[in-house]
N, C-alpha and C. Protein backbone atom coordinates (compact mmCIF):
# COMPACT_ATOMS: atom_id res chain seq x y z
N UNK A 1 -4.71 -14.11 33.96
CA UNK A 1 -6.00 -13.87 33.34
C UNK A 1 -5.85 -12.88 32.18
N UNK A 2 -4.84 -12.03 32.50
CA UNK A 2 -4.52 -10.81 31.49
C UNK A 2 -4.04 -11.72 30.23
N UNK A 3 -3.67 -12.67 30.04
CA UNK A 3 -2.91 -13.44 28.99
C UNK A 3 -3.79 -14.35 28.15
N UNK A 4 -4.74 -14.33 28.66
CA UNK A 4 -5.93 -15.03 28.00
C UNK A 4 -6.82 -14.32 27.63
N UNK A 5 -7.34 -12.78 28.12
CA UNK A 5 -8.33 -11.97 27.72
C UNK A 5 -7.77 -10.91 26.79
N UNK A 6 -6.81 -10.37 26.61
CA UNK A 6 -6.47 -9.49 26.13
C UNK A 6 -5.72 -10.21 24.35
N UNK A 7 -5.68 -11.22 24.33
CA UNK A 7 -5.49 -11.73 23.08
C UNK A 7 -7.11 -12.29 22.73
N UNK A 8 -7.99 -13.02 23.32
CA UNK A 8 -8.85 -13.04 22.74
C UNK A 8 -9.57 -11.82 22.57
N UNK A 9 -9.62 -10.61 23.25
CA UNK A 9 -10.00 -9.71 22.53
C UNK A 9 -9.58 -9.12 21.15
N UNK A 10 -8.46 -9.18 21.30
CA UNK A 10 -7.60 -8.71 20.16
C UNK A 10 -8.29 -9.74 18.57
N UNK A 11 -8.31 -11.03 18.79
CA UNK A 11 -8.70 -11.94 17.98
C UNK A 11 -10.13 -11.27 17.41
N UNK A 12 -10.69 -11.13 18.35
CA UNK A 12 -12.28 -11.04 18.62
C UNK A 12 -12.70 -9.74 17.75
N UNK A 13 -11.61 -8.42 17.68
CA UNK A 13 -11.95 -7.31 17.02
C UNK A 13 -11.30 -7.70 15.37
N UNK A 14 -10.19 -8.23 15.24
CA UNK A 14 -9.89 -8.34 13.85
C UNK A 14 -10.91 -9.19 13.13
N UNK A 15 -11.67 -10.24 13.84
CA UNK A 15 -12.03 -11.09 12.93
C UNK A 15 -13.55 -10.64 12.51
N UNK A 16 -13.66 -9.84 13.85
CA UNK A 16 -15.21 -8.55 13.93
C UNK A 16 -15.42 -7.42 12.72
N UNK A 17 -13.87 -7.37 12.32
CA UNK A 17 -13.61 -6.52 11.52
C UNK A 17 -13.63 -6.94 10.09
N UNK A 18 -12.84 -8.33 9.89
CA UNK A 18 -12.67 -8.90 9.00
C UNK A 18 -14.06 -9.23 8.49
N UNK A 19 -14.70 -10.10 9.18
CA UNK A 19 -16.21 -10.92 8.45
C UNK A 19 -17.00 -9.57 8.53
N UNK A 20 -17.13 -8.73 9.38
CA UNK A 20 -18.27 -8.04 9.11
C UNK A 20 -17.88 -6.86 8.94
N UNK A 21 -16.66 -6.55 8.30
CA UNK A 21 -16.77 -5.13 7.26
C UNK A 21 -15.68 -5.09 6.56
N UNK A 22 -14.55 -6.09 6.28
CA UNK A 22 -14.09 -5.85 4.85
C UNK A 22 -14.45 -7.34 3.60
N UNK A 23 -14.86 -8.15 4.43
CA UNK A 23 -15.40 -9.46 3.68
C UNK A 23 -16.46 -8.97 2.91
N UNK A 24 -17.71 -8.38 4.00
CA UNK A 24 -18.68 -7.79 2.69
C UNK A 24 -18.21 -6.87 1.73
N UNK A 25 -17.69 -5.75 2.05
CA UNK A 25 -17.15 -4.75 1.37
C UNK A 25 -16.32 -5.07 0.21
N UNK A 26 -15.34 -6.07 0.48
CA UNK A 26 -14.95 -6.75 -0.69
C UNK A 26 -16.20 -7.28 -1.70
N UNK A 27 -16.39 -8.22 -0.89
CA UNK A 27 -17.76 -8.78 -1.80
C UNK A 27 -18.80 -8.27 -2.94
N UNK A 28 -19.28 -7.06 -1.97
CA UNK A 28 -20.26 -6.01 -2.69
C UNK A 28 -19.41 -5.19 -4.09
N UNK A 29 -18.30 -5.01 -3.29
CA UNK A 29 -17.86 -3.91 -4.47
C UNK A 29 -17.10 -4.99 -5.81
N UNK A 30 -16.80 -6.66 -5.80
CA UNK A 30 -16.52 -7.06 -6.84
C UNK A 30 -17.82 -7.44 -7.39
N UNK A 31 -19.05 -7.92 -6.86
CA UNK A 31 -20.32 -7.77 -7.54
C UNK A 31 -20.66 -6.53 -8.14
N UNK A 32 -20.26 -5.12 -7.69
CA UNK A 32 -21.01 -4.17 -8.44
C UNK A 32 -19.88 -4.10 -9.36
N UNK A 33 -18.59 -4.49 -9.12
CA UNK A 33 -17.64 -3.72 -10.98
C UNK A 33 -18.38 -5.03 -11.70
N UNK A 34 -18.41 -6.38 -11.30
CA UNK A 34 -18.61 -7.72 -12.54
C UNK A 34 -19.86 -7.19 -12.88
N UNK A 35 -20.95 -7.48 -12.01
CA UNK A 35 -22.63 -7.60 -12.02
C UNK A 35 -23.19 -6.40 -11.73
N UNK A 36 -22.96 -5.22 -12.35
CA UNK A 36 -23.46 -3.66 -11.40
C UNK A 36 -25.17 -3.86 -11.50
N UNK A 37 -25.48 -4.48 -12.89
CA UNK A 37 -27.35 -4.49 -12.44
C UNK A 37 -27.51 -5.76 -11.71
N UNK A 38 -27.32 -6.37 -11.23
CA UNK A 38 -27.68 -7.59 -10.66
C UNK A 38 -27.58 -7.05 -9.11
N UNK A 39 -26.26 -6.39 -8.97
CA UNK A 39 -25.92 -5.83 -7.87
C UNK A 39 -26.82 -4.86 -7.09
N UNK A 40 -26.95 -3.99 -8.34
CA UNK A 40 -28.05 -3.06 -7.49
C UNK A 40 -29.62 -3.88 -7.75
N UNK A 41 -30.19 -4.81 -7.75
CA UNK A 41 -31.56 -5.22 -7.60
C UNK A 41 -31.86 -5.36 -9.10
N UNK A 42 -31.21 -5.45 -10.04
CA UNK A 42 -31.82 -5.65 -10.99
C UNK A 42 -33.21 -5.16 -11.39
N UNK A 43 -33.25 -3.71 -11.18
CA UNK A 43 -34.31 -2.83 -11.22
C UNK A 43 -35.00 -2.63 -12.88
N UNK A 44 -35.85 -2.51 -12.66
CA UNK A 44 -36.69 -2.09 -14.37
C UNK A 44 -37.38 -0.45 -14.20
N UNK A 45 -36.33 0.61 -14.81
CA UNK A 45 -36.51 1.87 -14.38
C UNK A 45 -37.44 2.20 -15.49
N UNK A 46 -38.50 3.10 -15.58
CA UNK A 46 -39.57 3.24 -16.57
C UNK A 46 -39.59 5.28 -16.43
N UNK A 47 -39.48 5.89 -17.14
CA UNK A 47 -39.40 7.72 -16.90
C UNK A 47 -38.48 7.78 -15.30
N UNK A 48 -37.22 7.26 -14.95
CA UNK A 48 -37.28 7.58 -14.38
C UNK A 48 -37.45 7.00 -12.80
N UNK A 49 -38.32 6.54 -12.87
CA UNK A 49 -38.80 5.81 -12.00
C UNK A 49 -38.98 4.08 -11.24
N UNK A 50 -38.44 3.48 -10.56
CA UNK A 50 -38.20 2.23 -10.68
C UNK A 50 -39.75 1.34 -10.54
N UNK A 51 -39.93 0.57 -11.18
CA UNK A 51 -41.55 0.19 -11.41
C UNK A 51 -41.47 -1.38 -10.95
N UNK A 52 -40.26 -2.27 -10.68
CA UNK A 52 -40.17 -3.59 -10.11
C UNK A 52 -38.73 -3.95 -10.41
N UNK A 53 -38.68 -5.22 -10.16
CA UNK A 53 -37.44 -5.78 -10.24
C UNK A 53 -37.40 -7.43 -11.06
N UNK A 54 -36.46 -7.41 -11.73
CA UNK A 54 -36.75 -8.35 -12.30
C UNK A 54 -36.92 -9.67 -11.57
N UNK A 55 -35.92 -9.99 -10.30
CA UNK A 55 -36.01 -10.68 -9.77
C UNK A 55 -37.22 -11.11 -8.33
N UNK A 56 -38.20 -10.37 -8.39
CA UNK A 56 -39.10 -10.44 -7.47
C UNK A 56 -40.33 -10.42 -8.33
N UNK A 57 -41.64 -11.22 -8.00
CA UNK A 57 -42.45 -11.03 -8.90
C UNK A 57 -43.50 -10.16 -7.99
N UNK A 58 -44.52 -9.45 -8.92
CA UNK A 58 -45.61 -8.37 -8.14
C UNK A 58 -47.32 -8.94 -8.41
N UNK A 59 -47.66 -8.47 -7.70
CA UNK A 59 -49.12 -8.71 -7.96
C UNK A 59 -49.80 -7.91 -8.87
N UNK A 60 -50.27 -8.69 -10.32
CA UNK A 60 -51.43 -7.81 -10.81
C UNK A 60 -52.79 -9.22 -11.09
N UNK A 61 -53.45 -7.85 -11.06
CA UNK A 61 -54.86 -8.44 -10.69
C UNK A 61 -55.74 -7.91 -11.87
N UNK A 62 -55.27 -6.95 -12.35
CA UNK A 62 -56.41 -6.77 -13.07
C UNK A 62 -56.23 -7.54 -14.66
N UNK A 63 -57.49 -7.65 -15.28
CA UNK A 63 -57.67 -8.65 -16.57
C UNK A 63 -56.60 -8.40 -17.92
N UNK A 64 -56.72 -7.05 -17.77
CA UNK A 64 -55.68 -6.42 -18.67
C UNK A 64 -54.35 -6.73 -18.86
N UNK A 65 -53.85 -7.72 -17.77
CA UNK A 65 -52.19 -7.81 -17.65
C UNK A 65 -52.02 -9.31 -17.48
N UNK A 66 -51.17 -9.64 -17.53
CA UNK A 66 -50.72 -11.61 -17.30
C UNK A 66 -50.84 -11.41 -15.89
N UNK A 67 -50.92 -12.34 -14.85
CA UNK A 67 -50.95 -12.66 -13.90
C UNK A 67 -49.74 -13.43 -13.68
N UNK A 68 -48.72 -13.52 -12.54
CA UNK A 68 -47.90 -14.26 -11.96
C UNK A 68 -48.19 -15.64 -11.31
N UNK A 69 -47.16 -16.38 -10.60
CA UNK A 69 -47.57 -17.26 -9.86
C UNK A 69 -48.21 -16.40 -8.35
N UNK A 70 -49.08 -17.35 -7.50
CA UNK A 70 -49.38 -16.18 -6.67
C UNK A 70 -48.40 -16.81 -5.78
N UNK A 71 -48.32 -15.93 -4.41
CA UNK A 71 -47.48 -15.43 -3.09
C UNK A 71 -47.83 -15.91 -1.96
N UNK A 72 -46.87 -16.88 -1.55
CA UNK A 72 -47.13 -17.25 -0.04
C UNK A 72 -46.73 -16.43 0.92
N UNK A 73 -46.49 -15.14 0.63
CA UNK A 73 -45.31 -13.73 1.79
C UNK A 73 -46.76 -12.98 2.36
N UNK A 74 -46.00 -13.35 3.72
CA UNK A 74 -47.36 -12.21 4.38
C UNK A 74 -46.39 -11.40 5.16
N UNK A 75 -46.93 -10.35 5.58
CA UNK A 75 -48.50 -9.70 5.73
C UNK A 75 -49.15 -9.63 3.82
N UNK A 76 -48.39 -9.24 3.55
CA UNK A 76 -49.24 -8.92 1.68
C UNK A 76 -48.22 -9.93 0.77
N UNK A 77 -48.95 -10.04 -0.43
CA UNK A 77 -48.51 -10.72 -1.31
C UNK A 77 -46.87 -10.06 -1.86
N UNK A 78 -46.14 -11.09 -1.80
CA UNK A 78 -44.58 -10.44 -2.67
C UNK A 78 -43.92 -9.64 -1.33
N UNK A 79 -43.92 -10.16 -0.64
CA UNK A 79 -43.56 -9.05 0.78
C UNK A 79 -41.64 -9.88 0.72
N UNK A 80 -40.40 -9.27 -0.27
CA UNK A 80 -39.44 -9.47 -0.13
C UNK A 80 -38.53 -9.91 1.34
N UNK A 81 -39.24 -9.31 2.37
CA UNK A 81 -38.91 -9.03 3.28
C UNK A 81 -39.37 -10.44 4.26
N UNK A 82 -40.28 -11.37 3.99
CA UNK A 82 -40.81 -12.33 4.27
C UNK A 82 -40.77 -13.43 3.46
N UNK A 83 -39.76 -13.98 2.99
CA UNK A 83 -39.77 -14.79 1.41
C UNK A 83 -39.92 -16.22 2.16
N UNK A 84 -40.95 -17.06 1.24
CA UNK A 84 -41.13 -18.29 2.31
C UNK A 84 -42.33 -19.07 1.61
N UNK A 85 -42.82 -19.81 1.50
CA UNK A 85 -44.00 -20.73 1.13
C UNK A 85 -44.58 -20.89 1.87
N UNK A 86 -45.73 -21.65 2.01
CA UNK A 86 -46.62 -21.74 2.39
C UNK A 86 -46.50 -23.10 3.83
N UNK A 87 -45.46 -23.65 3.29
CA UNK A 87 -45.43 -25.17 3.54
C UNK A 87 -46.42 -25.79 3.53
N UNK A 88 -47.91 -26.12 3.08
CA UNK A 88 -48.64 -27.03 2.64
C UNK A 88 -48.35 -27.93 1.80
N UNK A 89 -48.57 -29.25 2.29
CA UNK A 89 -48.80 -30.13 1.46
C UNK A 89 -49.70 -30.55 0.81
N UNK A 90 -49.82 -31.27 -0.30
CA UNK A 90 -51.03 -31.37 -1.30
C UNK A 90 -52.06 -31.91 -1.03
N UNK A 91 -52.00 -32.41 0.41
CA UNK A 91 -53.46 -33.33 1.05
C UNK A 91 -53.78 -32.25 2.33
N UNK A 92 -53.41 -31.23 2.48
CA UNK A 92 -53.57 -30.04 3.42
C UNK A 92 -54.72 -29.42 3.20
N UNK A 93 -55.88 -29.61 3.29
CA UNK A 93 -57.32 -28.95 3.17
C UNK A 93 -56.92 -27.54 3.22
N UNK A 94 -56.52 -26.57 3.88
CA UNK A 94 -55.55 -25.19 3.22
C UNK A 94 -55.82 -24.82 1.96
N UNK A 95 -54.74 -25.59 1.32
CA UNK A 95 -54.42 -25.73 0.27
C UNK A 95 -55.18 -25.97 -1.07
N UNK A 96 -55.39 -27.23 -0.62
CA UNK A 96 -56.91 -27.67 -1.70
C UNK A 96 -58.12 -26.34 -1.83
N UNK A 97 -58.02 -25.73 -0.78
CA UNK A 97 -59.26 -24.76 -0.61
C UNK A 97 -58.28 -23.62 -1.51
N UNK A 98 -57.25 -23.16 -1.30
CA UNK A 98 -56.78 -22.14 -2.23
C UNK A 98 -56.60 -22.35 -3.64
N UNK A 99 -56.44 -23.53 -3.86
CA UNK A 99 -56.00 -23.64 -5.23
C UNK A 99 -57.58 -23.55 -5.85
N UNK A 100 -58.44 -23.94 -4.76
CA UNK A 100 -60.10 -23.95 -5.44
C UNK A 100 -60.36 -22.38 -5.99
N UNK A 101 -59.92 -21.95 -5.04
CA UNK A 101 -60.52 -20.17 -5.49
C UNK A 101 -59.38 -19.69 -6.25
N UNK A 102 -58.21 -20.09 -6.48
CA UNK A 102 -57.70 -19.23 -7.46
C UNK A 102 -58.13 -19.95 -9.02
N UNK A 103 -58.54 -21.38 -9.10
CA UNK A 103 -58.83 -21.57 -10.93
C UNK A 103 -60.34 -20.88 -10.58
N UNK A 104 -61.32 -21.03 -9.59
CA UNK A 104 -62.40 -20.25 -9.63
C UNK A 104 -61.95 -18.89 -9.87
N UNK A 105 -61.15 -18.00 -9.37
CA UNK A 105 -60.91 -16.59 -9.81
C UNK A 105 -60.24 -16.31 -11.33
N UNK A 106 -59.51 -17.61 -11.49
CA UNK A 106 -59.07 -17.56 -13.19
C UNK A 106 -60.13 -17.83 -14.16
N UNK A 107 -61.15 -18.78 -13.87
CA UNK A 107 -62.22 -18.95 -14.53
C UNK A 107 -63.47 -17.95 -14.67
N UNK A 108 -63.43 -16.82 -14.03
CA UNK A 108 -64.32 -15.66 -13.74
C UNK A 108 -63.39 -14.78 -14.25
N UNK A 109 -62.46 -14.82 -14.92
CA UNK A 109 -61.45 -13.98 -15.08
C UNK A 109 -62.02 -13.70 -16.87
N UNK A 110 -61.83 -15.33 -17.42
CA UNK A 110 -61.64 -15.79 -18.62
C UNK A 110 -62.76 -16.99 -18.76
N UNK A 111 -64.27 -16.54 -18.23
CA UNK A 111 -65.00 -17.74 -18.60
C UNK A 111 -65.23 -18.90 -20.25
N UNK A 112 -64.54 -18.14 -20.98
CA UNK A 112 -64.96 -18.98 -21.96
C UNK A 112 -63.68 -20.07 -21.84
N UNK A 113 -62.84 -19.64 -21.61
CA UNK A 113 -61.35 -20.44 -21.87
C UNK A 113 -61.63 -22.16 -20.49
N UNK A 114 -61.64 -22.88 -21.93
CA UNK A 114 -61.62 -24.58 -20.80
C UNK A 114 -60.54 -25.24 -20.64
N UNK A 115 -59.18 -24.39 -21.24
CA UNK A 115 -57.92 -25.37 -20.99
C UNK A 115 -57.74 -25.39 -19.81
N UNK A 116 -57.28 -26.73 -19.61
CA UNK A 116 -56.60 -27.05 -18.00
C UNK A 116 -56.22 -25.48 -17.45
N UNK A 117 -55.95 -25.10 -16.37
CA UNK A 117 -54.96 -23.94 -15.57
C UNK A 117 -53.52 -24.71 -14.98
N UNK A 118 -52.94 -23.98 -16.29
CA UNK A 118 -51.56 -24.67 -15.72
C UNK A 118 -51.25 -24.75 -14.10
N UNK A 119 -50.42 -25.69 -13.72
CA UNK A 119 -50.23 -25.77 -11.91
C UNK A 119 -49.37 -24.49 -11.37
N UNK A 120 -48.47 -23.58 -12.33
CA UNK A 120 -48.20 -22.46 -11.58
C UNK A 120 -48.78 -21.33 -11.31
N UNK A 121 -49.83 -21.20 -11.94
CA UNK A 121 -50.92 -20.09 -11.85
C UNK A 121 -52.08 -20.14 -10.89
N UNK A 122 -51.93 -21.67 -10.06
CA UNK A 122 -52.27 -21.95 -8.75
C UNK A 122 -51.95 -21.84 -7.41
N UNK A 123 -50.43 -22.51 -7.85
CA UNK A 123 -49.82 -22.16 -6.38
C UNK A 123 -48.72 -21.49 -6.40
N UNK A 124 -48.21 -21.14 -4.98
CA UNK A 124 -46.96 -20.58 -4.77
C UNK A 124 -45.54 -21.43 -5.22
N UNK A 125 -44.30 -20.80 -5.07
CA UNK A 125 -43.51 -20.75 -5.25
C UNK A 125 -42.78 -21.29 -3.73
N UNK A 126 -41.30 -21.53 -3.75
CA UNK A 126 -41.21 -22.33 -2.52
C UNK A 126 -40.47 -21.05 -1.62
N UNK A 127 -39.94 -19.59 -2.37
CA UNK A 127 -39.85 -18.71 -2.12
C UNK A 127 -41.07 -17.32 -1.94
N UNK A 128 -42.41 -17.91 -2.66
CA UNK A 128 -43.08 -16.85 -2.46
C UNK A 128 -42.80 -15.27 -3.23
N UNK A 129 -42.10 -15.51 -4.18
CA UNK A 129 -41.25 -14.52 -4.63
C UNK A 129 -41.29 -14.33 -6.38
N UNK A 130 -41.71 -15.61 -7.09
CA UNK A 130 -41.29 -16.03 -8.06
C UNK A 130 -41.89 -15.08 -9.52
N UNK A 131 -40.75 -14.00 -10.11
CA UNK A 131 -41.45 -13.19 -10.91
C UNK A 131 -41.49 -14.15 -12.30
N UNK A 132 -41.69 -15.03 -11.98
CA UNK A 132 -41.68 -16.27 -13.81
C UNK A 132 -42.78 -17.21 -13.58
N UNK A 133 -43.47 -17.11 -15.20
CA UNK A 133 -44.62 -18.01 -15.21
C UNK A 133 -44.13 -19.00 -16.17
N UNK A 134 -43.89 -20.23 -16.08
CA UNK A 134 -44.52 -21.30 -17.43
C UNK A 134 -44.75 -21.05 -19.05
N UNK A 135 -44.02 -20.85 -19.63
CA UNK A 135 -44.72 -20.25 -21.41
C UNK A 135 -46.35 -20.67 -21.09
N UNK A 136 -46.70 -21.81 -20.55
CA UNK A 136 -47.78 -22.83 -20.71
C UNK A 136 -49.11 -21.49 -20.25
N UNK A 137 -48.31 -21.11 -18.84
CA UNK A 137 -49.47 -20.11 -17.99
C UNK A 137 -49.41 -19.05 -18.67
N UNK A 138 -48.46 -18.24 -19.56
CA UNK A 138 -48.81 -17.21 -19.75
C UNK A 138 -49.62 -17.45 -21.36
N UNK A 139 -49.55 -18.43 -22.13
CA UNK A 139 -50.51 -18.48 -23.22
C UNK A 139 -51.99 -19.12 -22.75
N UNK A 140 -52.03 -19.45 -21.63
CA UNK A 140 -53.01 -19.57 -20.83
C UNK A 140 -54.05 -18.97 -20.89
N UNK A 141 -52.92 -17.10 -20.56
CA UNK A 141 -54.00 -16.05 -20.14
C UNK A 141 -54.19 -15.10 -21.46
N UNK A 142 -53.25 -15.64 -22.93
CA UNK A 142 -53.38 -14.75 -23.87
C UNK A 142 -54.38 -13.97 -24.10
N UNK A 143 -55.75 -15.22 -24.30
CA UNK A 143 -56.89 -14.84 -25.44
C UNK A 143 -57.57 -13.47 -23.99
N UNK A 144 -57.19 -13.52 -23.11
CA UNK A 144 -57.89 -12.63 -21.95
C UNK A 144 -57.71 -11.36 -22.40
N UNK A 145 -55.73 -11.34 -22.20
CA UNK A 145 -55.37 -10.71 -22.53
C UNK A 145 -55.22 -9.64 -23.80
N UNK A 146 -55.38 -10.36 -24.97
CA UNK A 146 -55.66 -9.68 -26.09
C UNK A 146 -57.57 -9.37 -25.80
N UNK A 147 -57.77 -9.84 -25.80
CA UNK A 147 -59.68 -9.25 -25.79
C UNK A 147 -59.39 -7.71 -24.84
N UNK A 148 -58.93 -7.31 -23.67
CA UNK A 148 -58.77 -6.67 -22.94
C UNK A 148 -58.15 -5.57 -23.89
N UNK A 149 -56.81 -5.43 -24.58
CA UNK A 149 -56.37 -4.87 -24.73
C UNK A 149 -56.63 -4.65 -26.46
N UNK A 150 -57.79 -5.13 -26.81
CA UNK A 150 -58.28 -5.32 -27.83
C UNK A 150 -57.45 -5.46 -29.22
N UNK A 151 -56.41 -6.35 -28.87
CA UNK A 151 -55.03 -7.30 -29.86
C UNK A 151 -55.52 -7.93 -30.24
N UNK A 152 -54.90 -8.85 -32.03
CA UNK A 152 -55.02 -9.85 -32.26
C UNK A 152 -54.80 -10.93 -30.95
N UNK A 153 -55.47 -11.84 -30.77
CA UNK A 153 -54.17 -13.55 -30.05
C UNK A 153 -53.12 -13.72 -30.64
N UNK A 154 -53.33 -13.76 -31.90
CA UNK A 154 -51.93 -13.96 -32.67
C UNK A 154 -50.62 -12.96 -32.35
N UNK A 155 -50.88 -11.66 -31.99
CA UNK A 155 -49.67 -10.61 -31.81
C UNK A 155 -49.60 -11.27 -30.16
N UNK A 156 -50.46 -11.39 -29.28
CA UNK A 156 -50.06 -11.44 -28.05
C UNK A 156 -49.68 -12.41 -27.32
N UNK A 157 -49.65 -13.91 -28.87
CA UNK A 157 -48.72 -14.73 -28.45
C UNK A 157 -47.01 -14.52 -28.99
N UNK A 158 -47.44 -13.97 -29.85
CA UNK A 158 -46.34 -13.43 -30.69
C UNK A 158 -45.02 -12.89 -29.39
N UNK A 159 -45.55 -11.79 -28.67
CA UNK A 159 -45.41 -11.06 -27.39
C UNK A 159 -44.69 -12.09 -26.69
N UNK A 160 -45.24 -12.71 -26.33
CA UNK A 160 -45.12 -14.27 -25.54
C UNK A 160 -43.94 -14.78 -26.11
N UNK A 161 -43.60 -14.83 -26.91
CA UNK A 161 -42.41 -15.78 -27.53
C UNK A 161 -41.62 -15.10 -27.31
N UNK A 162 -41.66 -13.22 -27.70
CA UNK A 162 -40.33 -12.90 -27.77
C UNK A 162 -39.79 -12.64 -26.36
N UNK A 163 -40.79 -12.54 -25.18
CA UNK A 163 -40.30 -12.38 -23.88
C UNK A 163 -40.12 -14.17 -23.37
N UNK A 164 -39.97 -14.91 -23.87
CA UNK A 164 -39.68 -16.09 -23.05
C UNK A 164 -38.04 -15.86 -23.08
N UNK A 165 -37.72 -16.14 -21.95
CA UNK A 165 -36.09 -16.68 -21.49
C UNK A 165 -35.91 -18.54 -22.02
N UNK A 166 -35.49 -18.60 -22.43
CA UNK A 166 -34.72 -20.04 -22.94
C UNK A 166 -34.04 -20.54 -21.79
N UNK A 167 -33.88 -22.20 -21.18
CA UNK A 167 -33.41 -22.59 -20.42
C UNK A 167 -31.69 -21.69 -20.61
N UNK A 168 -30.92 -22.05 -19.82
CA UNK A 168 -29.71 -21.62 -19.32
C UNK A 168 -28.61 -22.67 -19.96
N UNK A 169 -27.54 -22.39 -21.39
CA UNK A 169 -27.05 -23.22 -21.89
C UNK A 169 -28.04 -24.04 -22.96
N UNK A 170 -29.12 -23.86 -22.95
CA UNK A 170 -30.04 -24.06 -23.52
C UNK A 170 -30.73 -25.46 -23.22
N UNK A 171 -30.14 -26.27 -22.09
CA UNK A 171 -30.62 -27.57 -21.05
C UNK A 171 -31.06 -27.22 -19.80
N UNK A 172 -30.37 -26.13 -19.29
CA UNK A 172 -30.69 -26.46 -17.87
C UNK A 172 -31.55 -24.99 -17.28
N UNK A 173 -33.00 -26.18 -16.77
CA UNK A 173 -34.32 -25.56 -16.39
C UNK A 173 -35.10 -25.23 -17.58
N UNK A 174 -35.93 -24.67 -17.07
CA UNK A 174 -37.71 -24.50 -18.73
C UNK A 174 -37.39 -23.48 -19.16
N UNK A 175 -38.15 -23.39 -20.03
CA UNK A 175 -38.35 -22.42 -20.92
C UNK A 175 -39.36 -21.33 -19.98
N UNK A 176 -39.21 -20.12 -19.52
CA UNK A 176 -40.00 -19.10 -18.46
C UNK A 176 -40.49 -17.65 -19.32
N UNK A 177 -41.55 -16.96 -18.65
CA UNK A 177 -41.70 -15.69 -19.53
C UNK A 177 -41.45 -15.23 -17.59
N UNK A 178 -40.91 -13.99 -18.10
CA UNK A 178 -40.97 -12.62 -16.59
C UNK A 178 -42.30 -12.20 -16.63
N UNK A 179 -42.96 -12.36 -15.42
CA UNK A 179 -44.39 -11.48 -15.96
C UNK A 179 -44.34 -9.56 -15.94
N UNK A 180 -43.43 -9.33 -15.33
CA UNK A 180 -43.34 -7.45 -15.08
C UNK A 180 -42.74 -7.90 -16.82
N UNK A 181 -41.96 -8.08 -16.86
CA UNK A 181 -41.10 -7.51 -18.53
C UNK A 181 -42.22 -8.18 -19.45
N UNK A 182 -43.07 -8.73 -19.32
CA UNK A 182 -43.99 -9.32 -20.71
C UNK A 182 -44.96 -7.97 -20.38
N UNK A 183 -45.23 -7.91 -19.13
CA UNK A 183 -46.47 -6.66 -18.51
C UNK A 183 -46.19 -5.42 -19.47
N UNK A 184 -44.82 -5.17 -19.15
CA UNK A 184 -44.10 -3.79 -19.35
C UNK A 184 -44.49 -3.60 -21.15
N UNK A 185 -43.85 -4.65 -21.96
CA UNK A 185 -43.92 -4.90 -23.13
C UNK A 185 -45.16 -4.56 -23.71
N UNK A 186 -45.75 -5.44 -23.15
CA UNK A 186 -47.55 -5.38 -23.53
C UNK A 186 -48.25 -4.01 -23.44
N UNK A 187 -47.65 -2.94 -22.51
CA UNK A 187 -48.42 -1.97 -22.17
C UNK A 187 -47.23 -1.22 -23.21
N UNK A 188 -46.43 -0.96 -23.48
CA UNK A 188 -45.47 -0.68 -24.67
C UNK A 188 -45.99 -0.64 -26.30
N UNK A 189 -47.11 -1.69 -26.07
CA UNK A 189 -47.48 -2.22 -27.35
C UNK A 189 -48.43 -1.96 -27.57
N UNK A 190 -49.63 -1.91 -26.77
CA UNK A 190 -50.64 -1.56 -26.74
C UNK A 190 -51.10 -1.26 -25.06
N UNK A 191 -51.54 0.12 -24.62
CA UNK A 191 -51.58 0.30 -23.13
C UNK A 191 -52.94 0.03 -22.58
N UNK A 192 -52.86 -0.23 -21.16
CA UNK A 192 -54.19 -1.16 -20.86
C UNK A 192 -54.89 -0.18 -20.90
N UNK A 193 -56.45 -0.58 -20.54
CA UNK A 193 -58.09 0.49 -21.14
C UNK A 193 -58.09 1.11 -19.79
C-alpha cells in the first residue's frame, strides 16, 4: 500500500505546486514585463486616483455624459464580479419589457431626437460588462450631449471621431467608441454643469 500512496502523493504535491504556483507565477510575471497595463487592469488613473478601467464599462446616468450599453450583472449594474447576460431571448416578455423602458428612458432623456435607438443602447452585452458603444449609439446621444454641456454638435461629434477605436488590422470587428475615455475627454473639454 506504501508503494502506491507515497508516490501518488509525491505526484500530487509537485503537480499542486506546478499548476497552482509556478504556472501562474510564470504567467503573470511574462504578462506584466510584455503587457504591464493590460496586466494590471488597464486602469484610467485621473489626479492620482483610479476612476475605471478601460476594459469594464460603468454606469452613467446622468444627461451630461454618453451612456454605455446597459448591464445584465447583478446585484448592481457592471458588478465585474458577476459577468453574465441576461440569457433572454428576443420573444422573452422580460426582455421586450426592458428594452421598452430603456428607449422610453432614452426618449425622456433626448425628447426631440426621432432617430431609431441604435440596438446597443438597449440591451446587454453577452458579458454584461461591455465598456464600448457603436460610433452609431454614441452620435445617437451627441445633440444631448452637446446641449448639456452647452458645445457646438459639431465639436462633440468631432470628440466622437477622435475617440473611436478602428476595427483591429483595420477588418476585424466595428468601428467602437470607449464610453469612460470619450466621458473622460468630454469632461477634459468642456466639464459637466
Amino acid at each position: 500500500m506504501n508503494q502506491i500512496v507515497r508516490p501518488a502523493l509525491v505526484l500530487f504535491v509537485l503537480l499542486s505546486a506546478l499548476t497552482g504556483f509556478l504556472y501562474p507565477l510564470a504567467v503573470t510575471g511574462t504578462a506584466k514585463a510584455v503587457f504591464p497595463e493590460q496586466a494590471a487592469g488597464s486602469l484610467i488613473v485621473r489626479d492620482g486616483k483610479a476612476v475605471g478601467s478601460t476594459l469594464i464599462g460603468q454606469n452613467f446616468s446622468d444627461p451630461a455624459h454618453f451612456w454605455g450599453r446597459p448591464s445584465a450583472t447583478a446585484p448592481m449594474a457592471y458588478n465585474a464580479g458577476a459577468s453574465g447576460g441576461s440569457n433572454q431571448g428576443p420573444l422573452n416578455p422580460a426582455l421586450v419589457d426592458a428594452v421598452k423602458g430603456r428607449v422610453e428612458a432614452l426618449r425622456a432623456a433626448d425628447p426631440g431626437n426621432t432617430v431609431p435607438v441604435p440596438v446597443d443602447l438597449v440591451t446587454a452585452s453577452a458579458s454584461g460588462l461591455d465598456p464600448h458603444i457603436s460610433v452609431a449609439a454614441a452620435r445617437y446621444q451627441a445633440a444631448r450631449v452637446a446641449r448639456e454641456h452647452k458645445l457646438p454638435v459639431d465639436r462633440v461629434e468631432q470628440l466622437i471621431n477622435e475617440q473611436t477605436e478602428r476595427p483591429l488590422l483595420g477588418f476585424l470587428g466595428e468601428a467602437r467608441v470607449n464610453v469612460l475615455a470619450l466621458n473622460i475627454a468630454l469632461d477634459a473639454l468642456a466639464p459637466a454643469p
